[in-house]
C-alpha atoms as a PDB file:
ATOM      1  CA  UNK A   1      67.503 218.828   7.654  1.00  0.00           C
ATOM      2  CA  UNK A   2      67.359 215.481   5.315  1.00  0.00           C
ATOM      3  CA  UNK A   3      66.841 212.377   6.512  1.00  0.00           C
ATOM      4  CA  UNK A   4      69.910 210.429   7.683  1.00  0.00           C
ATOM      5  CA  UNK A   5      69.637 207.140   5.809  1.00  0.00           C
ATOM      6  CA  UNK A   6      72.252 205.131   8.116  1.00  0.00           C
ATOM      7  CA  UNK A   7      70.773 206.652  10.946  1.00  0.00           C
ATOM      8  CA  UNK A   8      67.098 205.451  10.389  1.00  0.00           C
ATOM      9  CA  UNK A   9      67.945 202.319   9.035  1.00  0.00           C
ATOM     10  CA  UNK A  10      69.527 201.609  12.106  1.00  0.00           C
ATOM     11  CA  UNK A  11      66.643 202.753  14.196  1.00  0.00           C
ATOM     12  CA  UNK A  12      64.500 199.958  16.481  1.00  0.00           C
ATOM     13  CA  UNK A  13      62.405 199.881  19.530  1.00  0.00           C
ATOM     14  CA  UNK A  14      62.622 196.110  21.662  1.00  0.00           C
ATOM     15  CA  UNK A  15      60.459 194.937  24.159  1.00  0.00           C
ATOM     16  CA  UNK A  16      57.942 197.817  24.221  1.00  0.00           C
ATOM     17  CA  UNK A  17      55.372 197.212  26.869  1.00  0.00           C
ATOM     18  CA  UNK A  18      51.538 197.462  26.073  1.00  0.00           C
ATOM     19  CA  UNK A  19      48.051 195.855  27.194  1.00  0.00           C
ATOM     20  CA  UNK A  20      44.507 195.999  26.155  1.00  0.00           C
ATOM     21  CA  UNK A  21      41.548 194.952  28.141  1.00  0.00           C
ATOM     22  CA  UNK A  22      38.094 193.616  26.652  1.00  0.00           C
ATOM     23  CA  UNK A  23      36.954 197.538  27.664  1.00  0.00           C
ATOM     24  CA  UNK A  24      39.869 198.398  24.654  1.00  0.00           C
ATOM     25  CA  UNK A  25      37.943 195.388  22.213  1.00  0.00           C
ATOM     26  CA  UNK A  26      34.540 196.465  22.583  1.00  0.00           C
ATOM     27  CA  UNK A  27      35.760 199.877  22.095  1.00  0.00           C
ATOM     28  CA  UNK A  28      37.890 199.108  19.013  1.00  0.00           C
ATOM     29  CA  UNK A  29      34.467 197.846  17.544  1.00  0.00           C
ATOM     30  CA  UNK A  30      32.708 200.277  18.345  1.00  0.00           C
ATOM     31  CA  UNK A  31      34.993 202.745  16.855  1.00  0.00           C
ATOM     32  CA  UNK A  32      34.544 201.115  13.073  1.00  0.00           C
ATOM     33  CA  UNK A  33      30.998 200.518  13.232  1.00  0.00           C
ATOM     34  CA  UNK A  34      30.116 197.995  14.514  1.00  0.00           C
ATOM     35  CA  UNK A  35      26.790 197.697  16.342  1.00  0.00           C
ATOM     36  CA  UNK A  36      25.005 200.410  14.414  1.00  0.00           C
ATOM     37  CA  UNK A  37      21.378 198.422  14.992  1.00  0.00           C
ATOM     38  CA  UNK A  38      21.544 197.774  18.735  1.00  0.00           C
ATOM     39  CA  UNK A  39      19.283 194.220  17.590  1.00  0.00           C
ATOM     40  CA  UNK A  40      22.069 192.808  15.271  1.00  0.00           C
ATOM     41  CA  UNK A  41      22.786 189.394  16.854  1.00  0.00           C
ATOM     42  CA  UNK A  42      25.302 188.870  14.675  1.00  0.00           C
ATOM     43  CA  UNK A  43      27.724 191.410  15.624  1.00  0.00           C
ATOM     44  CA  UNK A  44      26.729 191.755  19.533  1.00  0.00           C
ATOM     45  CA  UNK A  45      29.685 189.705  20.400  1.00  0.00           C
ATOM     46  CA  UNK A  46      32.114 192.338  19.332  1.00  0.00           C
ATOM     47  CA  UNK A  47      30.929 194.487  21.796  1.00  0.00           C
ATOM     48  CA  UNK A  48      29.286 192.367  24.328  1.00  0.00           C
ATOM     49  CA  UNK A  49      31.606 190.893  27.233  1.00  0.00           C
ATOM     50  CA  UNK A  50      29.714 187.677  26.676  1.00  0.00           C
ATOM     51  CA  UNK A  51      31.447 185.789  24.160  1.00  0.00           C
ATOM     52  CA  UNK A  52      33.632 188.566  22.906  1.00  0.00           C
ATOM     53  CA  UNK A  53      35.393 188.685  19.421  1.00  0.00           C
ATOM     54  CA  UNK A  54      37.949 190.391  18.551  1.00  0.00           C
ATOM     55  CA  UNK A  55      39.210 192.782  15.100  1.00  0.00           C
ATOM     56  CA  UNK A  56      42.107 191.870  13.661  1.00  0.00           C
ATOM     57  CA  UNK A  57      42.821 194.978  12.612  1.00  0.00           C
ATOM     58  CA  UNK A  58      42.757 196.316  16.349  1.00  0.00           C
ATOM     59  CA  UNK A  59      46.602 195.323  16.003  1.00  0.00           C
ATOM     60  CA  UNK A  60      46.820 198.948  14.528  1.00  0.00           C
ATOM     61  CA  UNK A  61      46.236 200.538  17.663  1.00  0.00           C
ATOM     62  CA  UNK A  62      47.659 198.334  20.500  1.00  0.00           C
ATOM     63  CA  UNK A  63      50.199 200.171  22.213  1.00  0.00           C
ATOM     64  CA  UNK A  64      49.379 203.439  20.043  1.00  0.00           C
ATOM     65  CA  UNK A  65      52.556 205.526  19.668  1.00  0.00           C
ATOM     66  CA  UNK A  66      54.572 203.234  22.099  1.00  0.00           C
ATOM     67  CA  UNK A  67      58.513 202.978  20.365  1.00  0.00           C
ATOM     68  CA  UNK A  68      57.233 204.603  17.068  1.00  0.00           C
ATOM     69  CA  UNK A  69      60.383 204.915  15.394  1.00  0.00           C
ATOM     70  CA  UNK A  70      59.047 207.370  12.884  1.00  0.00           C
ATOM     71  CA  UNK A  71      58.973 210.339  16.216  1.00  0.00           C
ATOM     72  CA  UNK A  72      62.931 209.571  15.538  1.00  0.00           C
ATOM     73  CA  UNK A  73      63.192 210.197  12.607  1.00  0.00           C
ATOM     74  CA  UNK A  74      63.974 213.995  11.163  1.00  0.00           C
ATOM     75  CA  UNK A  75      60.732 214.475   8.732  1.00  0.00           C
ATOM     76  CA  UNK A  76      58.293 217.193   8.283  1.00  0.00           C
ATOM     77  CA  UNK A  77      55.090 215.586  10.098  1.00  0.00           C
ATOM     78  CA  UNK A  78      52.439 218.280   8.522  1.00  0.00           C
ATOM     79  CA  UNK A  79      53.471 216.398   5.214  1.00  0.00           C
ATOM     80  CA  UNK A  80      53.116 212.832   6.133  1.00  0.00           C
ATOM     81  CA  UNK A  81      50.591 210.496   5.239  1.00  0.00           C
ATOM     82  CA  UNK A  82      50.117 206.830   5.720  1.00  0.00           C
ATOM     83  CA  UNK A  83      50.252 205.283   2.241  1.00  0.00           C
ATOM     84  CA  UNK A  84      50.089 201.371   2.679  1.00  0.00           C
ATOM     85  CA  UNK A  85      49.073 199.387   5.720  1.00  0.00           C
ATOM     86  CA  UNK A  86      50.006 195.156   5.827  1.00  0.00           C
ATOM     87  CA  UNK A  87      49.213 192.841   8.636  1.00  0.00           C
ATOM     88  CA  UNK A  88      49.859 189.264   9.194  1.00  0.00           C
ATOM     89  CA  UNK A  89      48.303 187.650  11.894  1.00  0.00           C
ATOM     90  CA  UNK A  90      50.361 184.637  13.298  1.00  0.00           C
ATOM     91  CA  UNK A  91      47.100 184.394  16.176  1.00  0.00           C
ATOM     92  CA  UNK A  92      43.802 185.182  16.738  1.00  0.00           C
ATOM     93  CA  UNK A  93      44.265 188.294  19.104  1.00  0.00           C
ATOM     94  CA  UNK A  94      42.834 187.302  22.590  1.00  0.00           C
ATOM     95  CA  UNK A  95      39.990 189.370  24.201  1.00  0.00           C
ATOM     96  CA  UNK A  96      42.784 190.930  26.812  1.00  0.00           C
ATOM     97  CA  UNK A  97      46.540 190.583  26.762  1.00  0.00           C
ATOM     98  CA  UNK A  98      49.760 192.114  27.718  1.00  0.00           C
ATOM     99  CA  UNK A  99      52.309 192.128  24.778  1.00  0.00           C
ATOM    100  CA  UNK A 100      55.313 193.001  24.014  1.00  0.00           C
ATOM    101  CA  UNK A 101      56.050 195.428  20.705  1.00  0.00           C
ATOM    102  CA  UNK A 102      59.628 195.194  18.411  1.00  0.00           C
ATOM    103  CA  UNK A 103      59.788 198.075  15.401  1.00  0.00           C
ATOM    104  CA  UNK A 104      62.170 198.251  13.038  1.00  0.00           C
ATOM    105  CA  UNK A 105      62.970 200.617  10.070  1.00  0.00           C
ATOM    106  CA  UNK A 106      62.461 197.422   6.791  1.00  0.00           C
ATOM    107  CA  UNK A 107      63.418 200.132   4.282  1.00  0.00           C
ATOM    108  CA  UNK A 108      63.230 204.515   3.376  1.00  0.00           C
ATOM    109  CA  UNK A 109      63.332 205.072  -0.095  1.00  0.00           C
ATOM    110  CA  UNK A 110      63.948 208.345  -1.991  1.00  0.00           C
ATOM    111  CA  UNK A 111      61.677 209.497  -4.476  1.00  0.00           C
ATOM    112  CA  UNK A 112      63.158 212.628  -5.267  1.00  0.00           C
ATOM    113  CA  UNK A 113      63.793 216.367  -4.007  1.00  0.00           C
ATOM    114  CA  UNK A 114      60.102 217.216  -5.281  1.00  0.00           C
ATOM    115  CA  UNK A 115      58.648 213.394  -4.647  1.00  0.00           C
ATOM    116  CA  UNK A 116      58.483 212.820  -1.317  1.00  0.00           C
ATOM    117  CA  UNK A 117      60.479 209.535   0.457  1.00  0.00           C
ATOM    118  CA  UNK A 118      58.930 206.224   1.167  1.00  0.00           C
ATOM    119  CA  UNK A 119      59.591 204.735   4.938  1.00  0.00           C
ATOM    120  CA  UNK A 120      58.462 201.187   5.549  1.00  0.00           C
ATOM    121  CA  UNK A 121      58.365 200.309   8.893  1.00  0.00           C
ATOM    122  CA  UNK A 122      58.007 196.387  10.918  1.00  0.00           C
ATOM    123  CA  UNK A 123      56.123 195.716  14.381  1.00  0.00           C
ATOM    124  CA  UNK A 124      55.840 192.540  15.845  1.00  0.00           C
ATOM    125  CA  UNK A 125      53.768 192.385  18.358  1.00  0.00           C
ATOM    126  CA  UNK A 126      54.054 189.204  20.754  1.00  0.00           C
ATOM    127  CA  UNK A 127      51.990 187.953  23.716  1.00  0.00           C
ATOM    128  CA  UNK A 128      54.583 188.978  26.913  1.00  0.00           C
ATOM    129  CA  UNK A 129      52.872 185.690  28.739  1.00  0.00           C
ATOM    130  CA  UNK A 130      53.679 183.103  26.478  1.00  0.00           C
ATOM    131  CA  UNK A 131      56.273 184.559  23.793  1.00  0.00           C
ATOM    132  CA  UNK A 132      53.612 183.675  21.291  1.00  0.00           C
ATOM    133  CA  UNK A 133      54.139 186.012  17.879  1.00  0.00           C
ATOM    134  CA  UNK A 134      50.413 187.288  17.565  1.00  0.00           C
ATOM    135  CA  UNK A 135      51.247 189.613  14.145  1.00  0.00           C
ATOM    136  CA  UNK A 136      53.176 191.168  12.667  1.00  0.00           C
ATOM    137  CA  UNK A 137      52.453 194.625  11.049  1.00  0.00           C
ATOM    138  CA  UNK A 138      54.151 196.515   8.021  1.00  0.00           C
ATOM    139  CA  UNK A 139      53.404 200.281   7.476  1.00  0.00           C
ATOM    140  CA  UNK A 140      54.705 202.418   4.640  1.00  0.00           C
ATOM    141  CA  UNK A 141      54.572 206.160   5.228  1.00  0.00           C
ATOM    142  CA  UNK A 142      54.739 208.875   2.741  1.00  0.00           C
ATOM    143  CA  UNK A 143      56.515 211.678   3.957  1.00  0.00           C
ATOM    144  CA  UNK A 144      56.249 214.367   0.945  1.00  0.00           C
ATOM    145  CA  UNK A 145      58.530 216.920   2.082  1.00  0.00           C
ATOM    146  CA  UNK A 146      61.685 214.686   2.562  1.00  0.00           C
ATOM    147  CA  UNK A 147      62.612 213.570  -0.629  1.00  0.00           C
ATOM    148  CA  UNK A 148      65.751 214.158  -1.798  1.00  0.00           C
ATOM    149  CA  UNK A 149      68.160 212.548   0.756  1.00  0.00           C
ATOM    150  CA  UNK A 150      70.252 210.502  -0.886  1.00  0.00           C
ATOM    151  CA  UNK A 151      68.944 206.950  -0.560  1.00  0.00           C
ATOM    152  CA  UNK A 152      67.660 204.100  -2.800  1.00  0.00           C
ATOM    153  CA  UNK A 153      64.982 204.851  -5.622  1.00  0.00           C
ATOM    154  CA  UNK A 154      63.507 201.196  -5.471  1.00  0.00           C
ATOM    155  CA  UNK A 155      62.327 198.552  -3.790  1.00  0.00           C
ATOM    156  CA  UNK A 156      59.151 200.035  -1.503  1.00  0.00           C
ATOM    157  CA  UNK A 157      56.492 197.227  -1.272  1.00  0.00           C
ATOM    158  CA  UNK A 158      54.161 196.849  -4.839  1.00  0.00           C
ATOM    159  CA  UNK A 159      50.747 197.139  -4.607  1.00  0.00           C
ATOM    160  CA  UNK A 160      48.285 194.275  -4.879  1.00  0.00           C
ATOM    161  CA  UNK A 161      46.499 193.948  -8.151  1.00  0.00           C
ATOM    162  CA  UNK A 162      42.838 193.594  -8.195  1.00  0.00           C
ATOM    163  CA  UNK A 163      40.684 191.449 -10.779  1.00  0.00           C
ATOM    164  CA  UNK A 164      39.395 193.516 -13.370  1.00  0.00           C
ATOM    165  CA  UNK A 165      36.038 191.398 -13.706  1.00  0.00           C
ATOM    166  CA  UNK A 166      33.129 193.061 -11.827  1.00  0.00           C
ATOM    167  CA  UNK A 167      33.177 192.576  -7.871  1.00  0.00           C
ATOM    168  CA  UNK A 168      31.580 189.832  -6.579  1.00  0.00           C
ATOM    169  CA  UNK A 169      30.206 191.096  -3.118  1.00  0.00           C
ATOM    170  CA  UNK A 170      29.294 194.183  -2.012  1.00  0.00           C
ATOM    171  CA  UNK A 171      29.021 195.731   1.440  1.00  0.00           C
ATOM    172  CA  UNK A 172      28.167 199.410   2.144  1.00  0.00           C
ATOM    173  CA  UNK A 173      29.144 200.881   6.015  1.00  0.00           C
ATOM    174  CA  UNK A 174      27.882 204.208   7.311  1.00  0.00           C
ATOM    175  CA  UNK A 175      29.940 206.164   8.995  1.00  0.00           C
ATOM    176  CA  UNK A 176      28.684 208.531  11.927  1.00  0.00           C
ATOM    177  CA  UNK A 177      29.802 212.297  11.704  1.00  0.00           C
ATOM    178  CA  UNK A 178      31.181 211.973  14.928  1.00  0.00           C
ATOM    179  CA  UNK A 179      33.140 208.592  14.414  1.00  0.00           C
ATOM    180  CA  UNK A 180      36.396 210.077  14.712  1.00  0.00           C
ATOM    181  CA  UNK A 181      36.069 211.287  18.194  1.00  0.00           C
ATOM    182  CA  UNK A 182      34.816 207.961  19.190  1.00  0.00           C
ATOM    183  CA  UNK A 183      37.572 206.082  17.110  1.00  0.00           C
ATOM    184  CA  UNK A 184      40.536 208.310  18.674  1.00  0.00           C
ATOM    185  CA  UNK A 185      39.583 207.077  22.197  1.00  0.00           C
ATOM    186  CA  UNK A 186      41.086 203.893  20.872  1.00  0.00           C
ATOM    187  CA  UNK A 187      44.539 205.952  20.632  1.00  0.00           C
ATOM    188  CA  UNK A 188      45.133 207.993  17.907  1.00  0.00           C
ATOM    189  CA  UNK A 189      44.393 211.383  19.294  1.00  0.00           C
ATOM    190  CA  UNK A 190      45.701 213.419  15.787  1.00  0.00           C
ATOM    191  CA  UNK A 191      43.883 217.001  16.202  1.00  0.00           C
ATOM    192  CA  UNK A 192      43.217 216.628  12.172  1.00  0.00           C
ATOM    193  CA  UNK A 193      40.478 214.039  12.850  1.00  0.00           C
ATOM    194  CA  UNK A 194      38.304 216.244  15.173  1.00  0.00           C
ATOM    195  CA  UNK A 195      39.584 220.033  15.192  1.00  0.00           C
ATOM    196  CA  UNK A 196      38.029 222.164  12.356  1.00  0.00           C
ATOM    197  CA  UNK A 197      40.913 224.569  12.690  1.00  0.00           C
ATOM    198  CA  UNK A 198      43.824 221.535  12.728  1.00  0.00           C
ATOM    199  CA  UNK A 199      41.604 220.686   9.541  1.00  0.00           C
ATOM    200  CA  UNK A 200      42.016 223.755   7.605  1.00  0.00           C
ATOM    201  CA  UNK A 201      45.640 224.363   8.060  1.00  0.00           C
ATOM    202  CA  UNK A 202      46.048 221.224   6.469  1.00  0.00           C
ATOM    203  CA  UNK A 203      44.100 221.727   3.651  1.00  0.00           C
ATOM    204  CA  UNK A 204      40.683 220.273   4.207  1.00  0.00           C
ATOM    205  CA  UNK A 205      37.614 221.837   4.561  1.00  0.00           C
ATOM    206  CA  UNK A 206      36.716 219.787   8.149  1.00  0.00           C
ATOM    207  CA  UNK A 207      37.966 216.922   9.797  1.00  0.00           C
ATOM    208  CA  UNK A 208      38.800 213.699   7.939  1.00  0.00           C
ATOM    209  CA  UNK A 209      38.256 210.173   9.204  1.00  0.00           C
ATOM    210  CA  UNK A 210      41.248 208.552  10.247  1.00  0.00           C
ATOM    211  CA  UNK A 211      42.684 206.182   7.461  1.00  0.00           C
ATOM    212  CA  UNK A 212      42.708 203.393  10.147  1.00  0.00           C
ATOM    213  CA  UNK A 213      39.078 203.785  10.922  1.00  0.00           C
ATOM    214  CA  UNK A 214      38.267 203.049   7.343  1.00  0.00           C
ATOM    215  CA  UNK A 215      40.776 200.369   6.940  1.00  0.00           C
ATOM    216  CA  UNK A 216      38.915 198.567  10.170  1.00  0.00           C
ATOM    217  CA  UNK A 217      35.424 199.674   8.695  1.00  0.00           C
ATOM    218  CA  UNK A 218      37.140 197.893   5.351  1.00  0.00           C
ATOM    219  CA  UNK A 219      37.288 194.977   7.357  1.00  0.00           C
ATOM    220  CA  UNK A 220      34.625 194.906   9.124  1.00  0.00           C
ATOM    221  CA  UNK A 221      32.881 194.577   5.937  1.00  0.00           C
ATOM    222  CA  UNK A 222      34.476 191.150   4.873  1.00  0.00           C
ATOM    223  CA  UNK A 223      34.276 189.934   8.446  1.00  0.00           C
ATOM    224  CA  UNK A 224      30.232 190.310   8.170  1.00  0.00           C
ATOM    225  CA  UNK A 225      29.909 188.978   4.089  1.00  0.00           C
ATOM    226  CA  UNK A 226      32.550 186.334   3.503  1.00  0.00           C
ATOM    227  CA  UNK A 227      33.573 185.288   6.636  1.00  0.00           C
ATOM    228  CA  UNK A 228      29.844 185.189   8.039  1.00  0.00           C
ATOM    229  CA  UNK A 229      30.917 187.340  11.859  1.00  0.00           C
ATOM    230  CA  UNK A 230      33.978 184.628  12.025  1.00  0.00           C
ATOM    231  CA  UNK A 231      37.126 186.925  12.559  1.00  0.00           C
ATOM    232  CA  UNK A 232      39.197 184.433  13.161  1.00  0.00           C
ATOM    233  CA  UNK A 233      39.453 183.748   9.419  1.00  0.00           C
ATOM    234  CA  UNK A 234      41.219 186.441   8.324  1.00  0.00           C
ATOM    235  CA  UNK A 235      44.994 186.190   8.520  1.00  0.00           C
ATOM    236  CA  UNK A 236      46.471 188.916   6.485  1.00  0.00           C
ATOM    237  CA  UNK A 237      44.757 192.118   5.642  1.00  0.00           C
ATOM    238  CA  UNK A 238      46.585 194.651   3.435  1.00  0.00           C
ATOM    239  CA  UNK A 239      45.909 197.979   1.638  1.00  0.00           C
ATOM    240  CA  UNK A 240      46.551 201.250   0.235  1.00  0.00           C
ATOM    241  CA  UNK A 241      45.667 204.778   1.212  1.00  0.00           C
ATOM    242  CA  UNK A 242      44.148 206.796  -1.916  1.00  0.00           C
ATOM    243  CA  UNK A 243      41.963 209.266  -0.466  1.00  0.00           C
ATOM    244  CA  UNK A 244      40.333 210.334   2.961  1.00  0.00           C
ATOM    245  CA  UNK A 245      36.700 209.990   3.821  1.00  0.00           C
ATOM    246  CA  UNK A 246      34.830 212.289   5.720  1.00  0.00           C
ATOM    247  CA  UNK A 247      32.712 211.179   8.933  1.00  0.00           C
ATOM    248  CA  UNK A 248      29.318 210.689   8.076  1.00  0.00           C
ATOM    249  CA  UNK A 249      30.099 209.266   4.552  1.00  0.00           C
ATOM    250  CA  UNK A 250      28.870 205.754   3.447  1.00  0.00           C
ATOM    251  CA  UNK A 251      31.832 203.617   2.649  1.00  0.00           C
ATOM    252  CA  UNK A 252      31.116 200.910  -0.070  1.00  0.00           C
ATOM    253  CA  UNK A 253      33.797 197.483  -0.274  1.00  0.00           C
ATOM    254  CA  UNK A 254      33.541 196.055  -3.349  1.00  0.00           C
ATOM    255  CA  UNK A 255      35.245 192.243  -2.970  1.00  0.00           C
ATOM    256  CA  UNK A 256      36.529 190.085  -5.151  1.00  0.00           C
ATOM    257  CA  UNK A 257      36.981 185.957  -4.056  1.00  0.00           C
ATOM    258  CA  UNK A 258      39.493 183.582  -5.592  1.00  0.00           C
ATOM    259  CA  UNK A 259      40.304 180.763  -3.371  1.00  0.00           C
ATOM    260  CA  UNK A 260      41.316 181.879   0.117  1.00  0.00           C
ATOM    261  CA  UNK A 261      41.938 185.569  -1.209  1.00  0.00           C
ATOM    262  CA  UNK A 262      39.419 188.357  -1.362  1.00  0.00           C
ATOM    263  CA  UNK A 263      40.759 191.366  -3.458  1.00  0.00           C
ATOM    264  CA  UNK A 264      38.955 194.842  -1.959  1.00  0.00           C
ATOM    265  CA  UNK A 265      38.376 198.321  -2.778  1.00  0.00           C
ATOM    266  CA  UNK A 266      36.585 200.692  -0.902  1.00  0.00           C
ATOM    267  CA  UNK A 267      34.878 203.490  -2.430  1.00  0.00           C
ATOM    268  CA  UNK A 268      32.712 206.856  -0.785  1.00  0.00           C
ATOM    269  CA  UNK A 269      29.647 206.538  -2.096  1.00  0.00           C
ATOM    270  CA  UNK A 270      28.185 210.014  -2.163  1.00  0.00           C
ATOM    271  CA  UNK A 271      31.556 211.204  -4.080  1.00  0.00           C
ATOM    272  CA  UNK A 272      32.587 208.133  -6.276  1.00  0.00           C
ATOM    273  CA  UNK A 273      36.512 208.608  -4.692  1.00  0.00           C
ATOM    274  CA  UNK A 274      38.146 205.088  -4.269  1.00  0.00           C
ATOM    275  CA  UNK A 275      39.581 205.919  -0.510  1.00  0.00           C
ATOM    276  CA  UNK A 276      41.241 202.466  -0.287  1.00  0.00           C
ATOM    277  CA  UNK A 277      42.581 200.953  -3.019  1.00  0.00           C
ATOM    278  CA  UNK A 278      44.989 197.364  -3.852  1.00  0.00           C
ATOM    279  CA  UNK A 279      43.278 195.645  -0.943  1.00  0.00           C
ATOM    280  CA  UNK A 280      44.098 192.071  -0.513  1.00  0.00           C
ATOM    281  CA  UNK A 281      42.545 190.027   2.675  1.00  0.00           C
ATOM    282  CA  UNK A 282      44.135 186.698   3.257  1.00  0.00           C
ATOM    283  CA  UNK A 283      41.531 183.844   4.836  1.00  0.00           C
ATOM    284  CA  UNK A 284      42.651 181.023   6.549  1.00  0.00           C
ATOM    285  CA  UNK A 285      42.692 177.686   4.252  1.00  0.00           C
END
């Protein structure tokens, strides 16, 4: 059955209760990498109670799941992927909060019958004590067996476009082969990223990292070069999905810096495969 257009355009979630304790923020951290060398003083307080930090890109998994509008929406799930992910943060997130989560459908866009369709999605996510906006988070999913439908051709979100001189940091991030089953306890429980047989039927040969995991790893990496462990810096962080990485993999950021923007790519380094591409990190002026 296509995808009604009216239908999910009209779709939104309001007022969607969640909460995350520092147990959720050390685990978050834990989950991308951080802490590898149990003597790094420099990233103990993301996973040390005693002057915790927080990720900014643990906005991905607050509330994991609760309101998606996508579980609305009439698509084939074993041929979506998550092409672009956007965040904005308004806030530094606390250590612990309750907040409050409103989704909306932005725009779906129709690529054609054999093309796929392009959803972008919104979620603000504000802090339920105060009313505070603490981010605000734009995801754009491909969902390659539902083009076709009958709605617009244009307007999905362009890519950011990266410098074409030669990067100007460099950070490389292991990756443990069983990252994924520590990174799901943060929420997303997807049998792909840790059942051999979910795996196969989808066409790989074993269990892929979640994209998020690399996109926090991603940050993680500019969080411990340019911002020197100060994630409070970072007020946008945006990129695009090109290819998965497998856990145990080394995943190499190559950054680019021009004024308060760093430009990113993240590559695996024993394949050469860019995995995330058009990445564009806003810093705080």
């Amino acid at each position: 059955m296509p995808i009604n257009y009216d239908a999910l355009m009209q779709a939104k979630s309001t007022g969607v209760a969640a909460s995350y304790r520092d147990r959720e923020t050390m685990l978050y951290a834990l989950g991308i990498g951080f802490m590898r060398d149990p003597m790094n003083m420099n990233e103990l307080p993301f996973v040390y109670e005693n002057g915790l930090k927080t990720v900014p890109t643990m906005a991905t998994v607050i509330g994991w799941g609760a309101g998606s509008l996508l579980a609305k929406a009439d698509i084939n799930y074993l041929m979506v992927v998550h092409g672009e992910q956007r965040i904005a943060m308004h806030k530094p997130l606390p250590i612990a909060a309750d907040v409050v989560l409103d989704e909306r459908v932005l725009g779906a866009f129709d690529k054609g019958k054999d093309k796929g369709a392009v959803i972008v999605t919104e979620r603000v996510m504000k802090d339920k004590a105060s009313g505070d906006k603490l981010c605000t988070l734009v995801s754009t999913t491909f969902a390659r067996g539902d083009g076709g439908f009958g709605g617009p051709k244009e307007g999905a979100p362009e890519p950011h476009t990266l410098p074409t001189r030669a990067a100007e940091v460099v950070h490389e991030a292991d990756t443990r082969p069983d990252q994924a089953f520590l990174y799901a306890l943060s929420g997303d429980r997807n049998p792909l990223h840790r059942d051999p047989n979910v795996a196969k039927m989808a066409g790989f040969p074993k269990p892929i990292l979640h994209g998020l995991c690399t996109y926090g790893t991603a940050c993680r990496s500019v969080i411990s070069t340019i911002c020197k462990y100060d994630p409070t810096k970072i007020t946008g962080f945006d990129v695009r999905f090109s290819a998965p990485v497998f856990p145990g993999e080394t995943i190499v950021t190559e950054m680019w810096v021009d004024g308060n923007v760093v430009s990113f790519r993240s590559k695996v380094k024993e394949r050469d495969v860019v995995v995330l591409n058009n990445g564009k990190c806003t810093l705080a002026s």
